[in-house]
N, C-alpha and C. Protein backbone atom coordinates (compact mmCIF):
# COMPACT_ATOMS: atom_id res chain seq x y z
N UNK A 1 60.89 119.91 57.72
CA UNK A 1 60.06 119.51 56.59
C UNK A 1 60.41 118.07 56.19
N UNK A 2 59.40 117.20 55.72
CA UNK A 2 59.85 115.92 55.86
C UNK A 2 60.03 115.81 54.45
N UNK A 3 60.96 114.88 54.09
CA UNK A 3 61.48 114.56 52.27
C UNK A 3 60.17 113.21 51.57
N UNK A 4 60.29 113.34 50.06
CA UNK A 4 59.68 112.67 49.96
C UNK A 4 59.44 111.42 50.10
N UNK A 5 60.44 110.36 50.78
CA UNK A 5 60.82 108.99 51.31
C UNK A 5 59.60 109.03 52.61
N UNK A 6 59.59 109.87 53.54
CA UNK A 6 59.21 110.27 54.80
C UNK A 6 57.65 110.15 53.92
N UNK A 7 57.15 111.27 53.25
CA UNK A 7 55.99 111.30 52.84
C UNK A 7 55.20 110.19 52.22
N UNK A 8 56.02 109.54 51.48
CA UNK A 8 55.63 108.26 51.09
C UNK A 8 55.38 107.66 51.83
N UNK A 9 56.09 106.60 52.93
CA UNK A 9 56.15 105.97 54.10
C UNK A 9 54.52 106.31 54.73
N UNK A 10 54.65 107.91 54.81
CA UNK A 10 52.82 108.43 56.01
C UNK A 10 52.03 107.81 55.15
N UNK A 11 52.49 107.98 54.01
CA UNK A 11 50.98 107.89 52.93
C UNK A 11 50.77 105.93 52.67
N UNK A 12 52.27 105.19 52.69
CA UNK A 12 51.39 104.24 52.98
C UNK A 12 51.15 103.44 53.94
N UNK A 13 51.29 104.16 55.40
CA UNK A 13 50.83 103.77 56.65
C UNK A 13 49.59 103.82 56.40
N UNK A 14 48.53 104.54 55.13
CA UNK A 14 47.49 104.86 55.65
C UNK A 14 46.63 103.91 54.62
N UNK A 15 47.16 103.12 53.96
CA UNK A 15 46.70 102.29 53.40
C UNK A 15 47.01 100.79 53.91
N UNK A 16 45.77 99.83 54.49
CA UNK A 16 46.05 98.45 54.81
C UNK A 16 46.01 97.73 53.96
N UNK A 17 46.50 96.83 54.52
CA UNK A 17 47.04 95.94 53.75
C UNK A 17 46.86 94.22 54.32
N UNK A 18 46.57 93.30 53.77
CA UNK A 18 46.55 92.10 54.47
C UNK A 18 47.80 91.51 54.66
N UNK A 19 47.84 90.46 55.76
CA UNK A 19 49.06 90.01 56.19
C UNK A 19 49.01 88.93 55.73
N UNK A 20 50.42 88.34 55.37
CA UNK A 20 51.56 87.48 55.31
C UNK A 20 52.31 86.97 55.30
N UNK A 21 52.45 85.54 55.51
CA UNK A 21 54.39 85.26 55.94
C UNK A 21 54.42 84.77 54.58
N UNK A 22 55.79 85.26 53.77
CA UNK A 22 56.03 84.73 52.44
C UNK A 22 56.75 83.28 52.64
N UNK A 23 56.98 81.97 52.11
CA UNK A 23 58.12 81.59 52.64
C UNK A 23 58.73 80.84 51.90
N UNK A 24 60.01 80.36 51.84
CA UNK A 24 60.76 79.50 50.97
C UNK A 24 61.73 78.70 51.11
N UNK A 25 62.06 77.71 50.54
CA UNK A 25 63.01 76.67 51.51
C UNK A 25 64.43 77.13 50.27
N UNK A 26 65.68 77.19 51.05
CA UNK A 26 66.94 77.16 50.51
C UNK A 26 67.39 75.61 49.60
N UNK A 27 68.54 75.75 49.40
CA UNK A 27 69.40 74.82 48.89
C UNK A 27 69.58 73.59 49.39
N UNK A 28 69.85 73.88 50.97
CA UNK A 28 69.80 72.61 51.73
C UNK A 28 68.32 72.60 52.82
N UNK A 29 67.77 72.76 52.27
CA UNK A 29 66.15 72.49 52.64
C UNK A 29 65.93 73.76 53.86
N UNK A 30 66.71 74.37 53.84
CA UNK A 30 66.51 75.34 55.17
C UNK A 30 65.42 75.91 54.65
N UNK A 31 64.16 76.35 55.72
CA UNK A 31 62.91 77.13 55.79
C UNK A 31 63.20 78.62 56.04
N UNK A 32 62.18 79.42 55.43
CA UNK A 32 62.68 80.95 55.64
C UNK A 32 61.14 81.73 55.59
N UNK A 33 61.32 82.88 56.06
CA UNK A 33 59.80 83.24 56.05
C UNK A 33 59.75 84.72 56.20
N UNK A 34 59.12 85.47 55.72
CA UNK A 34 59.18 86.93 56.25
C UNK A 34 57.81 87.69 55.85
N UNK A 35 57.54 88.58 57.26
CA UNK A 35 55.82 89.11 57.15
C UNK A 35 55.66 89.95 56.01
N UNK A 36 54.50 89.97 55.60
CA UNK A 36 54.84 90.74 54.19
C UNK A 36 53.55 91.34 53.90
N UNK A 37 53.29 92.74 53.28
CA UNK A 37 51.35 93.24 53.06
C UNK A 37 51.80 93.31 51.63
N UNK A 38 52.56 93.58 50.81
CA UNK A 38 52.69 93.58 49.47
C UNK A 38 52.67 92.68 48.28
N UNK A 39 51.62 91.89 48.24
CA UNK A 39 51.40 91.20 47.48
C UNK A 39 50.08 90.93 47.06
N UNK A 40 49.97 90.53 45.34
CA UNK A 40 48.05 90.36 45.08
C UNK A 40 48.25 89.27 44.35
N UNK A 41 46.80 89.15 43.56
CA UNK A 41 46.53 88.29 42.06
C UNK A 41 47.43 88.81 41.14
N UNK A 42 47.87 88.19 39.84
CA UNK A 42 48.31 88.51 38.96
C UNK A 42 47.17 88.12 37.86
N UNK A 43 46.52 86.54 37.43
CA UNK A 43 45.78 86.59 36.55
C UNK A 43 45.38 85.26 37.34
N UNK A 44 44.00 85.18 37.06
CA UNK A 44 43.01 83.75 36.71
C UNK A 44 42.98 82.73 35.97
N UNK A 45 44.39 83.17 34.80
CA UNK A 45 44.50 81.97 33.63
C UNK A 45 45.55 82.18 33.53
N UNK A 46 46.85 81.50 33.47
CA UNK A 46 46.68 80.66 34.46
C UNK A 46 46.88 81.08 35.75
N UNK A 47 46.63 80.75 36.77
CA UNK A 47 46.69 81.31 38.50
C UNK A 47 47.94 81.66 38.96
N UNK A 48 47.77 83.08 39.08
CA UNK A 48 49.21 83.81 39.31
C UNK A 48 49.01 84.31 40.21
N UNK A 49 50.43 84.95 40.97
CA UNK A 49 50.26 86.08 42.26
C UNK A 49 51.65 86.50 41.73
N UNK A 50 51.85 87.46 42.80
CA UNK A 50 53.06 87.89 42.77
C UNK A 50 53.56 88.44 44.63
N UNK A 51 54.53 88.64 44.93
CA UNK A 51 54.81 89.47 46.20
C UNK A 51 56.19 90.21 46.18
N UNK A 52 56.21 91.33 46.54
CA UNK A 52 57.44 91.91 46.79
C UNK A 52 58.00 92.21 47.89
N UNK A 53 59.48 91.57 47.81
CA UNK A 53 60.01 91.12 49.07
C UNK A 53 61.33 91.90 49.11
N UNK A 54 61.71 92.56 50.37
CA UNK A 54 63.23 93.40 50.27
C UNK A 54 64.44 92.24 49.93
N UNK A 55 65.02 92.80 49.19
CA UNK A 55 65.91 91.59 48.71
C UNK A 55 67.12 91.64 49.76
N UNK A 56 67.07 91.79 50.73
CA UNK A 56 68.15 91.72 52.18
C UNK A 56 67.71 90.68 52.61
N UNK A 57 66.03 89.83 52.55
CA UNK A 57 65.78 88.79 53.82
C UNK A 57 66.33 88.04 53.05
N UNK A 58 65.68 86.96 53.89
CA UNK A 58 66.21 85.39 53.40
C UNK A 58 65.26 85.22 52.15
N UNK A 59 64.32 85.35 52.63
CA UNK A 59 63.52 84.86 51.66
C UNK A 59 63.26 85.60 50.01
N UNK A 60 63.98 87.22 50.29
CA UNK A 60 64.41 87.67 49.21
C UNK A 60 65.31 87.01 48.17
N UNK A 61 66.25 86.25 48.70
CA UNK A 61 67.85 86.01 48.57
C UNK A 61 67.77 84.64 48.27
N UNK A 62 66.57 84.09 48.94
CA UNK A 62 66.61 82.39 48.75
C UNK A 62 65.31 82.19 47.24
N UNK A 63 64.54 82.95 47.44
CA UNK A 63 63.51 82.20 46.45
C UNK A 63 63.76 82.38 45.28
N UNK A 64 64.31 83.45 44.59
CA UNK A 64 65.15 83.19 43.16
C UNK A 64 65.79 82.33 42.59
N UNK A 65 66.38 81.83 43.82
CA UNK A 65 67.85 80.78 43.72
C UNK A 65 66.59 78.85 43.75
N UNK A 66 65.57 78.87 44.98
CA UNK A 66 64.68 77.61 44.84
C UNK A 66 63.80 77.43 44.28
N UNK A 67 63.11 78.80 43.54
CA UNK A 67 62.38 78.53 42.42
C UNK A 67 61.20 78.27 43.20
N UNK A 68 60.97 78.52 44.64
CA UNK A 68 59.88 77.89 45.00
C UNK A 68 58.85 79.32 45.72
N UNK A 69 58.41 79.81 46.34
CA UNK A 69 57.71 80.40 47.27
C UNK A 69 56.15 80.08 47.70
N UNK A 70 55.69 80.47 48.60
CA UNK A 70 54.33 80.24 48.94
C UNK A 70 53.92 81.45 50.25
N UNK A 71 52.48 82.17 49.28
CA UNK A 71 51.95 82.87 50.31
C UNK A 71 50.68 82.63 51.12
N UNK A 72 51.50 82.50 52.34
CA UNK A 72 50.26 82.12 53.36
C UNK A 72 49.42 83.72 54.15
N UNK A 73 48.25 83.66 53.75
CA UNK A 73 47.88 84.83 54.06
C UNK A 73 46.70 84.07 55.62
N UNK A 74 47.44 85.47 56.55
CA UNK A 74 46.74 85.13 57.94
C UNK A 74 45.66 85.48 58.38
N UNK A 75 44.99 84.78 59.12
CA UNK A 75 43.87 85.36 59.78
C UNK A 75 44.31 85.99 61.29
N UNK A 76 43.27 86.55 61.48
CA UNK A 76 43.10 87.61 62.97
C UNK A 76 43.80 86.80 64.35
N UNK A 77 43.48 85.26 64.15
CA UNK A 77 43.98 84.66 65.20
C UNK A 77 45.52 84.30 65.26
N UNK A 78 46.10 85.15 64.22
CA UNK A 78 47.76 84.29 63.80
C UNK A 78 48.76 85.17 63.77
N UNK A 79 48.22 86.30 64.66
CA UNK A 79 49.14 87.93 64.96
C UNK A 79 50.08 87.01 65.70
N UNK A 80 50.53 86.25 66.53
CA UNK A 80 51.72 85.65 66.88
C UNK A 80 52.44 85.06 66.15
N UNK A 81 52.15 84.89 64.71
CA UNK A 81 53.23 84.26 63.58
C UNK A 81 53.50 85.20 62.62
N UNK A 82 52.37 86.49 62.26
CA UNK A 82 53.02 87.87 62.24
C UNK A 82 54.08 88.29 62.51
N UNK A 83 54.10 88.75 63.76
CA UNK A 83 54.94 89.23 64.69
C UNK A 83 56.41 87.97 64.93
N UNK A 84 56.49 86.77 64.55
CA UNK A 84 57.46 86.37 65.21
C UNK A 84 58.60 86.42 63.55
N UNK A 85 57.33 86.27 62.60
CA UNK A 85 57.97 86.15 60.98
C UNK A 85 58.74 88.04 60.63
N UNK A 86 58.31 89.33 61.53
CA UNK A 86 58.59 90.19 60.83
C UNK A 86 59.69 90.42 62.12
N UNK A 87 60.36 89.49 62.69
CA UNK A 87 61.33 89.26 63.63
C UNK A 87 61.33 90.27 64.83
N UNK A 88 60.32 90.36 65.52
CA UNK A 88 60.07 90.91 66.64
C UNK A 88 60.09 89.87 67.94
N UNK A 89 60.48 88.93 67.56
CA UNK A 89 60.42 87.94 68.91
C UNK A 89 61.51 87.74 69.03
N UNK A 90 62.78 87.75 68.18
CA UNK A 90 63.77 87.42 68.60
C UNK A 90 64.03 86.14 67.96
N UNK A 91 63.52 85.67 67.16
CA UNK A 91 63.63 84.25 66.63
C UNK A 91 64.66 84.25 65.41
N UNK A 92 65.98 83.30 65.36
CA UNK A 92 66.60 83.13 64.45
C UNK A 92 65.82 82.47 63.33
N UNK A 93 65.54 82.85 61.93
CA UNK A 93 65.32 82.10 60.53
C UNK A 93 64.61 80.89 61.06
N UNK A 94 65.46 79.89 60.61
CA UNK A 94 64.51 78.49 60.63
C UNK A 94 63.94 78.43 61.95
N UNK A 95 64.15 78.95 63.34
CA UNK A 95 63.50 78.76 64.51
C UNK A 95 62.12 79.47 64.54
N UNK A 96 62.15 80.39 63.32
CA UNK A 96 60.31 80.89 63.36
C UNK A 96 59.21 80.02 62.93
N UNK A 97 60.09 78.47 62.26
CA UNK A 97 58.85 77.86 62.29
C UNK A 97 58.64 77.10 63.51
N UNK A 98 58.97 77.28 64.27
CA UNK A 98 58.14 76.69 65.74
C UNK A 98 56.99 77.71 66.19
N UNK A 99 56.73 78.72 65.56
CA UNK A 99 55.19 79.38 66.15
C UNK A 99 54.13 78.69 65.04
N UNK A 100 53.47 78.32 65.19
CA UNK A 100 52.26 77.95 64.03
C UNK A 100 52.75 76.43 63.23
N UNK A 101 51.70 75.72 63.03
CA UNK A 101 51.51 74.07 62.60
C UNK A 101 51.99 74.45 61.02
N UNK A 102 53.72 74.00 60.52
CA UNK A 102 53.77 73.76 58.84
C UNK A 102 53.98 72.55 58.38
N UNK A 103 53.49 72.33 57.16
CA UNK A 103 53.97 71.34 56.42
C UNK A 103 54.62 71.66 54.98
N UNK A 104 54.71 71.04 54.07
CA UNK A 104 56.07 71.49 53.48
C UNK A 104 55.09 71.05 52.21
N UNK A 105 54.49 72.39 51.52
CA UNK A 105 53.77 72.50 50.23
C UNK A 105 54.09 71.31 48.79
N UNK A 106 53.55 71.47 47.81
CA UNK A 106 54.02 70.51 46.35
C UNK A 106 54.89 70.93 46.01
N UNK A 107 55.60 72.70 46.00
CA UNK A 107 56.37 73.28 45.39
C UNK A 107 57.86 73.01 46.45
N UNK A 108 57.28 72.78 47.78
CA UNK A 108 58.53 72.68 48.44
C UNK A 108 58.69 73.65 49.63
N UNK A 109 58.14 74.59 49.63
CA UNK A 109 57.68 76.11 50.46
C UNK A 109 56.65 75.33 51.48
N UNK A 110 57.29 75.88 52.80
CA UNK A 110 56.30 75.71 54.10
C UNK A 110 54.82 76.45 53.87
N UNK A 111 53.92 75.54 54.17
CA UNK A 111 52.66 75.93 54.12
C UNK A 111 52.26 76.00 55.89
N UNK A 112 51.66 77.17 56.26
CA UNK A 112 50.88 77.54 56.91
C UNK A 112 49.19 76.72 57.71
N UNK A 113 49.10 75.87 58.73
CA UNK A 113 48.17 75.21 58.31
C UNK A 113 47.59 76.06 59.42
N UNK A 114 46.13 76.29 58.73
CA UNK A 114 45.31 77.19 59.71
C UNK A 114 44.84 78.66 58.88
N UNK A 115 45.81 79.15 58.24
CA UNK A 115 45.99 79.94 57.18
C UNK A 115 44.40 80.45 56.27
N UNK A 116 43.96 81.86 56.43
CA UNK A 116 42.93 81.88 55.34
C UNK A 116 43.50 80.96 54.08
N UNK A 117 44.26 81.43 53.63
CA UNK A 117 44.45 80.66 52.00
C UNK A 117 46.01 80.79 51.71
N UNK A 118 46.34 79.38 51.60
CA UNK A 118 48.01 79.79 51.09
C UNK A 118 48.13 79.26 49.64
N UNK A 119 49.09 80.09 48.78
CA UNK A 119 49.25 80.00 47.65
C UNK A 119 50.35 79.48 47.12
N UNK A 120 50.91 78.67 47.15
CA UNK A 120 51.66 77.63 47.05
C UNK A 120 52.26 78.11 45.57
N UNK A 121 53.25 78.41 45.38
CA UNK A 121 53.74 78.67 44.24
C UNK A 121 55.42 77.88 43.60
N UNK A 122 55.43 77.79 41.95
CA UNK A 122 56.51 77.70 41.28
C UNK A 122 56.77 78.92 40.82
N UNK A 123 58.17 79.96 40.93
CA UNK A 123 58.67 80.35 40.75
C UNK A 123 58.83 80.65 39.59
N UNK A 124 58.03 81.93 38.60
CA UNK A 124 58.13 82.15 37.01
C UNK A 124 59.00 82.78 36.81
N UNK A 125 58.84 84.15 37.49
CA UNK A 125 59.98 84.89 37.28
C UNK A 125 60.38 86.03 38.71
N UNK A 126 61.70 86.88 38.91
CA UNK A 126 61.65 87.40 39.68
C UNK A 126 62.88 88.63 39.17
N UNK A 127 62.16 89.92 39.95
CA UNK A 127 62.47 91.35 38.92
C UNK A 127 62.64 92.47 39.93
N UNK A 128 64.06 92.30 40.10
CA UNK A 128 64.54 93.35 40.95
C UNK A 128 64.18 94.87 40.54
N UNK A 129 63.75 95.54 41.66
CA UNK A 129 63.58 96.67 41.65
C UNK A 129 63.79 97.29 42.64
N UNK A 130 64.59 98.43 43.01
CA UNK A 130 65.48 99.16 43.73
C UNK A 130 65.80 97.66 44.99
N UNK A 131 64.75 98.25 46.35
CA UNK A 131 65.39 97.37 47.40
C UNK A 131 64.66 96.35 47.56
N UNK A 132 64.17 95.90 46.30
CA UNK A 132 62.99 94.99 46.28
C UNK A 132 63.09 94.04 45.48
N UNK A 133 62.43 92.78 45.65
CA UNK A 133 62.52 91.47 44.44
C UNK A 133 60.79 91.14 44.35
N UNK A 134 60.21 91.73 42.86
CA UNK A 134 59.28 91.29 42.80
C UNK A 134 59.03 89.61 42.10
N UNK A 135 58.51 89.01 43.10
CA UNK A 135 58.24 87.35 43.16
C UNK A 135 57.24 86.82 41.84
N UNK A 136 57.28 86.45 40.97
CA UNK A 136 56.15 86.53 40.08
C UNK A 136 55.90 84.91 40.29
N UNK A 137 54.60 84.09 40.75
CA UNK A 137 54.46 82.66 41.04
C UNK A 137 53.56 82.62 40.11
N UNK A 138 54.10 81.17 39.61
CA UNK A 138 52.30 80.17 39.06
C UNK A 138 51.59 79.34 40.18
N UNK A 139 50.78 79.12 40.34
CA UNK A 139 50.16 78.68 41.75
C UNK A 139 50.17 77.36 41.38
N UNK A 140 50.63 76.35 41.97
CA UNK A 140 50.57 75.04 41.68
C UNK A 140 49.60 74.51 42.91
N UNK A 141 48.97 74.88 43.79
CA UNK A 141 48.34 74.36 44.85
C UNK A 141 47.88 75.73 45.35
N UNK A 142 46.28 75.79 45.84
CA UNK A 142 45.75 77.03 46.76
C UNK A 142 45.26 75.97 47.69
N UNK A 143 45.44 76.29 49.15
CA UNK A 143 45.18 75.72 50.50
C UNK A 143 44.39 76.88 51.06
N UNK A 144 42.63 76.16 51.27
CA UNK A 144 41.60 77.43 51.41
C UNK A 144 41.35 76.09 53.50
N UNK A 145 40.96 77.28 54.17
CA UNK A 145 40.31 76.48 55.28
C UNK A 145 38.83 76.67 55.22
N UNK A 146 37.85 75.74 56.01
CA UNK A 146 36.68 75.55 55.65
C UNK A 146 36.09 76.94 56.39
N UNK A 147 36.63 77.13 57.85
CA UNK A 147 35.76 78.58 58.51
C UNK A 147 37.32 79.32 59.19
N UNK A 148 38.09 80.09 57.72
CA UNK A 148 38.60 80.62 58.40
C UNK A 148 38.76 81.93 59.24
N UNK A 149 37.56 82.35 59.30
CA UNK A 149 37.27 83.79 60.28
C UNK A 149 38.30 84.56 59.50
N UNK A 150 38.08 85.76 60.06
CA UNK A 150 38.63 86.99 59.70
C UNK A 150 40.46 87.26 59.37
N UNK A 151 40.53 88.09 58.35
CA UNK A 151 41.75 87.99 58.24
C UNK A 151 42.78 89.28 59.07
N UNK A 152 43.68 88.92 59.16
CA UNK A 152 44.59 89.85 59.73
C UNK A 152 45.20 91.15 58.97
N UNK A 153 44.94 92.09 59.16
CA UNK A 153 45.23 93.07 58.72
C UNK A 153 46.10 94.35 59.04
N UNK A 154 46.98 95.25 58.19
CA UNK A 154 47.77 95.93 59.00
C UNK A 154 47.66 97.22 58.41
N UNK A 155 47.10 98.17 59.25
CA UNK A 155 46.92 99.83 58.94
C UNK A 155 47.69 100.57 60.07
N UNK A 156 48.21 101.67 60.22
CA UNK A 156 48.87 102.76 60.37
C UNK A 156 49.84 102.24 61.84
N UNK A 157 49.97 101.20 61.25
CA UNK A 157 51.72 100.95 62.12
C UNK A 157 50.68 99.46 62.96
N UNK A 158 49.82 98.88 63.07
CA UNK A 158 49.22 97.96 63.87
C UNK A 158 48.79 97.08 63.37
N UNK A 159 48.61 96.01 63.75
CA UNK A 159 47.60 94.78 63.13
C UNK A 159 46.10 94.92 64.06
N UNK A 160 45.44 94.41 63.26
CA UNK A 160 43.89 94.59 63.42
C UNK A 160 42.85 93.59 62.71
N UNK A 161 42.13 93.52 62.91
CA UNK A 161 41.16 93.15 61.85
C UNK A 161 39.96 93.83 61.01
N UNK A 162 39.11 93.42 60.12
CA UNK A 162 38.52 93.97 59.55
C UNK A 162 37.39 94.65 60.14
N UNK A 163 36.94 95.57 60.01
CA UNK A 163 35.45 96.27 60.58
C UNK A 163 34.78 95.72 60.29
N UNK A 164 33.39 95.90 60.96
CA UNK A 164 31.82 95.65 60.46
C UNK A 164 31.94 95.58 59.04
N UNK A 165 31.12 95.38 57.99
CA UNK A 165 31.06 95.50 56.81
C UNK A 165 30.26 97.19 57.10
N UNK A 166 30.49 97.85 56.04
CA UNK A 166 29.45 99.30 55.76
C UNK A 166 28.06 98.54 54.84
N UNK A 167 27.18 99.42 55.28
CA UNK A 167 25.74 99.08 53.98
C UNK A 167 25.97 99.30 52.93
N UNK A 168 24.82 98.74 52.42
CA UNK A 168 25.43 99.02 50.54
C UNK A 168 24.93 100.44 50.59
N UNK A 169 25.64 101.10 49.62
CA UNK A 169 25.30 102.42 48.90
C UNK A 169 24.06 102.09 47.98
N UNK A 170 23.10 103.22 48.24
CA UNK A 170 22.44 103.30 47.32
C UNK A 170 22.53 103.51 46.12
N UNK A 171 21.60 102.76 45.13
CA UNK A 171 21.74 102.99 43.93
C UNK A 171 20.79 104.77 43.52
N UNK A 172 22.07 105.14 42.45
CA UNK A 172 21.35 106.31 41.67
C UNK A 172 20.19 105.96 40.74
């Protein structure tokens, strides 16, 4: 019989989620980055997000301390910076930015170029919870691309992209 940790886990394999590399530069400018589906909007006034990050990575451990983060959310064509950020390639920390073109945001956080939209953030607040550091940003810069096709997405253990759209439902 599986415990409720186990059950949780199925239940949110079955919910997708969009992808991202969170990322943040250290003390001595070191870059850090880690794939991430847990993160949204916070408000429209002023422009907030937030993301929650296991506080074991780097980027758990570093962005409290630089005050900086930025979420670059991927498109369909950028499953190789996925995959190299949620350390499946074998890549030490700062050597994951050699997959994908960065430059180094207003806040200080590697930006993503190519990226549906990265959110470039200052650091408001950040609120540990169990194995987690929720990131709370003010957005000081959003980086939108002009045709960035489809975004990358991750449901029941895979990356994918989005379906067809469904028709509208009829109205009652």
């Amino acid at each position: 019989m599986a415990d409720a940790r186990d059950l949780f886990r199925l239940g949110m394999r079955r919910v997708s989620g969009t992808v991202t590399v969170v990322t943040t530069t250290g003390p001595d400018g070191e870059r850090r980055g880690v794939t991430a589906t847990a993160f949204c909007s916070l408000s429209a006034d002023p422009p907030s997000v937030l993301a929650c990050i296991n506080r074991e990575t780097w980027v758990g451990q570093l962005a409290p301390v630089s005050g900086n983060f930025c979420i670059n959310v991927l498109s369909a064509d950028q499953q190789d910076v996925a995959e190299v950020f949620a350390g499946r390639a074998g890549l030490a920390a700062g050597e994951r930015f050699g997959v994908g073109r960065w430059h180094q945001g207003a806040s200080g956080a590697p930006v993503l170029e190519g990226a549906l939209v990265s959110f470039d953030c200052r650091l408001d607040k950040a609120v540990d919870h169990a194995t987690h550091v929720i990131l709370i940003g003010a957005v000081i810069e959003t980086v939108t691309e002009e045709d960035p096709g489809d975004a990358l997405i991750y449901a029941d253990g895979h990356f994918t992209r989005p379906a067809a759209p469904l028709p509208m439902a009829a109205s009652a």
